[in-house]
C-alpha atoms as a PDB file:
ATOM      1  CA  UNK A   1     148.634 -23.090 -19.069  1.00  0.00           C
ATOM      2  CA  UNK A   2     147.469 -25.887 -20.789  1.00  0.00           C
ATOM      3  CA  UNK A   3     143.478 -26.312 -21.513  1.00  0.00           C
ATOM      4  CA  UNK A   4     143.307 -30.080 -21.506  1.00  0.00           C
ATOM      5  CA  UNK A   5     143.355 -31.304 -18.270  1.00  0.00           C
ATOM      6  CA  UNK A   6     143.641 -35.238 -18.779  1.00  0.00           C
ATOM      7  CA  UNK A   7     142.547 -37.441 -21.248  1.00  0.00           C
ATOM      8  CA  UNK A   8     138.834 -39.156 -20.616  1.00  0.00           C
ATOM      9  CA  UNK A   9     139.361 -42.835 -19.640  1.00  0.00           C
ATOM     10  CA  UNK A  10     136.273 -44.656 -19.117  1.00  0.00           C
ATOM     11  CA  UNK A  11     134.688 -47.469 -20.458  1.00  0.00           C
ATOM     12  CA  UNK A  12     132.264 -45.925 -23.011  1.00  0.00           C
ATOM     13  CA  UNK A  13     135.607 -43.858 -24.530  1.00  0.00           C
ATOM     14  CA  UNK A  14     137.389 -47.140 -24.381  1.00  0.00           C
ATOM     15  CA  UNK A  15     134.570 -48.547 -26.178  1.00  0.00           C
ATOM     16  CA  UNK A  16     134.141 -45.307 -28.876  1.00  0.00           C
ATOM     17  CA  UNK A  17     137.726 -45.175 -29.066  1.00  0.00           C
ATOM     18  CA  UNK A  18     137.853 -49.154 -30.590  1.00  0.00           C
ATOM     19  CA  UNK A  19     134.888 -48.574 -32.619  1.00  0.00           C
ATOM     20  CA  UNK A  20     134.658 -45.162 -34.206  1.00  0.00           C
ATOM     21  CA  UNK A  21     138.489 -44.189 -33.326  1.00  0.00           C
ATOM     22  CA  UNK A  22     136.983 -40.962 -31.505  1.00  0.00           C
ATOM     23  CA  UNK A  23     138.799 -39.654 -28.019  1.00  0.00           C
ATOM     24  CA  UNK A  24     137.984 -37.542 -25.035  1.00  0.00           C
ATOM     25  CA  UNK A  25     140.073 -35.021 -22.869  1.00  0.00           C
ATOM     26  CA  UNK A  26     138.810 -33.184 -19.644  1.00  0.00           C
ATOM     27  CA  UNK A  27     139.613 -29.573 -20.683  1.00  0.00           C
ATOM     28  CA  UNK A  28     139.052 -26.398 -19.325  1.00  0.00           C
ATOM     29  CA  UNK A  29     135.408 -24.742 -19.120  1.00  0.00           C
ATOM     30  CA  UNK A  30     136.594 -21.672 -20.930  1.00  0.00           C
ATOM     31  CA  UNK A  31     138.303 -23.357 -23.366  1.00  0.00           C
ATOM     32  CA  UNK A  32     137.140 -23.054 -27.136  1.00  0.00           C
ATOM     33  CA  UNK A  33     136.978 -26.118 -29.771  1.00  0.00           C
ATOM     34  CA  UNK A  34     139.587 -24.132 -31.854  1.00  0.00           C
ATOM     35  CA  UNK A  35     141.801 -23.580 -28.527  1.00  0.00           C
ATOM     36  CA  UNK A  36     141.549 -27.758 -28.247  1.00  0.00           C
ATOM     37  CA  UNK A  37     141.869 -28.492 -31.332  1.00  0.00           C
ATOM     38  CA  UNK A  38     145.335 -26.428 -31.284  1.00  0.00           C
ATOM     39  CA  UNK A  39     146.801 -28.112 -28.203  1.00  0.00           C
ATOM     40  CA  UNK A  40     145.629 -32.070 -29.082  1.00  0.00           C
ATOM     41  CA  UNK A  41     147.356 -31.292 -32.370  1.00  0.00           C
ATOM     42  CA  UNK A  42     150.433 -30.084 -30.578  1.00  0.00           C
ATOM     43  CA  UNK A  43     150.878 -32.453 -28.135  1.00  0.00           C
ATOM     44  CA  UNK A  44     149.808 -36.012 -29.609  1.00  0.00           C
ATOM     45  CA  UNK A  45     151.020 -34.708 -33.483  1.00  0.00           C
ATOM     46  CA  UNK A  46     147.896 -35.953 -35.194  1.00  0.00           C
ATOM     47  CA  UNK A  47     145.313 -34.035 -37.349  1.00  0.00           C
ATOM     48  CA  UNK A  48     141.830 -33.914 -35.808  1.00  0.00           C
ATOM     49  CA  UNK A  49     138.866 -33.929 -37.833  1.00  0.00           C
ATOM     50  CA  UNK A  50     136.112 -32.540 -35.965  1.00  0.00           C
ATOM     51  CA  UNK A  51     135.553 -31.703 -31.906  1.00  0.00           C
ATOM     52  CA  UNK A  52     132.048 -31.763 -29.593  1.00  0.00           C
ATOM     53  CA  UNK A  53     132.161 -30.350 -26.722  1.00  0.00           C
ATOM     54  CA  UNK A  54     129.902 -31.320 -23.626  1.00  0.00           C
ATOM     55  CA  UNK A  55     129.500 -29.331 -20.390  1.00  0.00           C
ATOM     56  CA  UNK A  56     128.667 -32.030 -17.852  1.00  0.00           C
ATOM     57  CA  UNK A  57     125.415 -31.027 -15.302  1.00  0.00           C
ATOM     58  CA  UNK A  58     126.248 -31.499 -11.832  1.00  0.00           C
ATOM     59  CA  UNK A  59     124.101 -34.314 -10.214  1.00  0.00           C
ATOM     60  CA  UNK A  60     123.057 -34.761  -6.525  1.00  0.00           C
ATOM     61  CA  UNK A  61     124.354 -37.374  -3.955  1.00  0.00           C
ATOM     62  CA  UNK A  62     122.547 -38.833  -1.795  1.00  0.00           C
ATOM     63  CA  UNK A  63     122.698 -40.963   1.410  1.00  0.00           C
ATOM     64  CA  UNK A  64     121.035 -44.207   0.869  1.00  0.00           C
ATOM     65  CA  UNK A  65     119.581 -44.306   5.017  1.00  0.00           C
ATOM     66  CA  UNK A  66     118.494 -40.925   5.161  1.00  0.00           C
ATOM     67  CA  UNK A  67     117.886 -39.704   1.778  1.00  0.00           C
ATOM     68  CA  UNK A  68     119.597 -36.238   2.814  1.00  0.00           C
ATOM     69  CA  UNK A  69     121.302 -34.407  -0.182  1.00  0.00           C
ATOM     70  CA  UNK A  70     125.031 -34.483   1.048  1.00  0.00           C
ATOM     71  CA  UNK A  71     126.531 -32.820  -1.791  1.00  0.00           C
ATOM     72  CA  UNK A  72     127.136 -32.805  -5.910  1.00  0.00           C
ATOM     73  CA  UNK A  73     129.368 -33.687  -8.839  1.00  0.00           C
ATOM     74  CA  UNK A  74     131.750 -31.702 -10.165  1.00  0.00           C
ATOM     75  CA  UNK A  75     131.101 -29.494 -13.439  1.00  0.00           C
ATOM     76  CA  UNK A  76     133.523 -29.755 -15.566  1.00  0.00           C
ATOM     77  CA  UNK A  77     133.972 -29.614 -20.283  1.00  0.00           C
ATOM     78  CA  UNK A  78     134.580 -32.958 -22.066  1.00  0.00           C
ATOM     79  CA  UNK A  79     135.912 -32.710 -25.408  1.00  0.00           C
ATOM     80  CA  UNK A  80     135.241 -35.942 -28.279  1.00  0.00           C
ATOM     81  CA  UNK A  81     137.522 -35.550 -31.162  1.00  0.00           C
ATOM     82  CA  UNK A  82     137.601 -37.501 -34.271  1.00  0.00           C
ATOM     83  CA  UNK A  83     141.589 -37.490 -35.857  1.00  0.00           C
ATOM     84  CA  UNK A  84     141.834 -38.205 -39.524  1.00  0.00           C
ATOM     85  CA  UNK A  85     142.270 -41.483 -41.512  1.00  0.00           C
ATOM     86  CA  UNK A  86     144.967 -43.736 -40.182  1.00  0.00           C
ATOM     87  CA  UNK A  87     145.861 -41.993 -37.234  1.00  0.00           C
ATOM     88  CA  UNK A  88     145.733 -42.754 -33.610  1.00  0.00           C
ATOM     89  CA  UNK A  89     146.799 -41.854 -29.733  1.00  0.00           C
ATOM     90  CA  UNK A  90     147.773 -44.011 -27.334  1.00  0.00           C
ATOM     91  CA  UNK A  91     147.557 -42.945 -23.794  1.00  0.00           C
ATOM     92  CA  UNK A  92     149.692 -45.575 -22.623  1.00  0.00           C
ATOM     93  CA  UNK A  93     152.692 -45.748 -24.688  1.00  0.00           C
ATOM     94  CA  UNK A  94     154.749 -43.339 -22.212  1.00  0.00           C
ATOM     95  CA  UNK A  95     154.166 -45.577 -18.675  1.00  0.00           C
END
């Protein structure tokens, strides 16, 4: 089984990937930064720098009427990588 779950598509990565050329995956919340690094380099065939790795709180939702708690976000490992001079990924070159 693979430990990245998706790549991280949002507008701050779209932003960090145009500026500092950095990337983010959903992965696994046992996975390790060598166990990522390993699998990005596998399956996009770049060389990758250096990895942080964020565990994401969960946050409460709430009904705007009421104010009653009706649940929470998920929890879930984000992983920023930085690849090495002159290379890229593109997420989109396969649809």
């Amino acid at each position: 089984m693979s430990v990245l779950v998706k790549p991280l598509i949002t507008e701050k990565m779209t932003m960090l990937t145009d500026k500092r050329k950095q990337y983010g995956f959903v992965c696994l919340r046992s996975a390790t930064k060598d166990e990522i690094k390993a699998e990005i380099e596998k399956i996009y065939n770049v060389e990758v720098d250096w990895i942080n790795t964020i565990v994401t709180t969960p946050k409460r939702k709430r009904n705007r009427r009421t104010g009653q708690t009706t649940g929470r976000t998920n929890i879930y490992k984000k992983a920023i990588c930085k690849l090495k001079e002159g290379q890229e990924i593109d997420f989109y070159e396969n649809i």
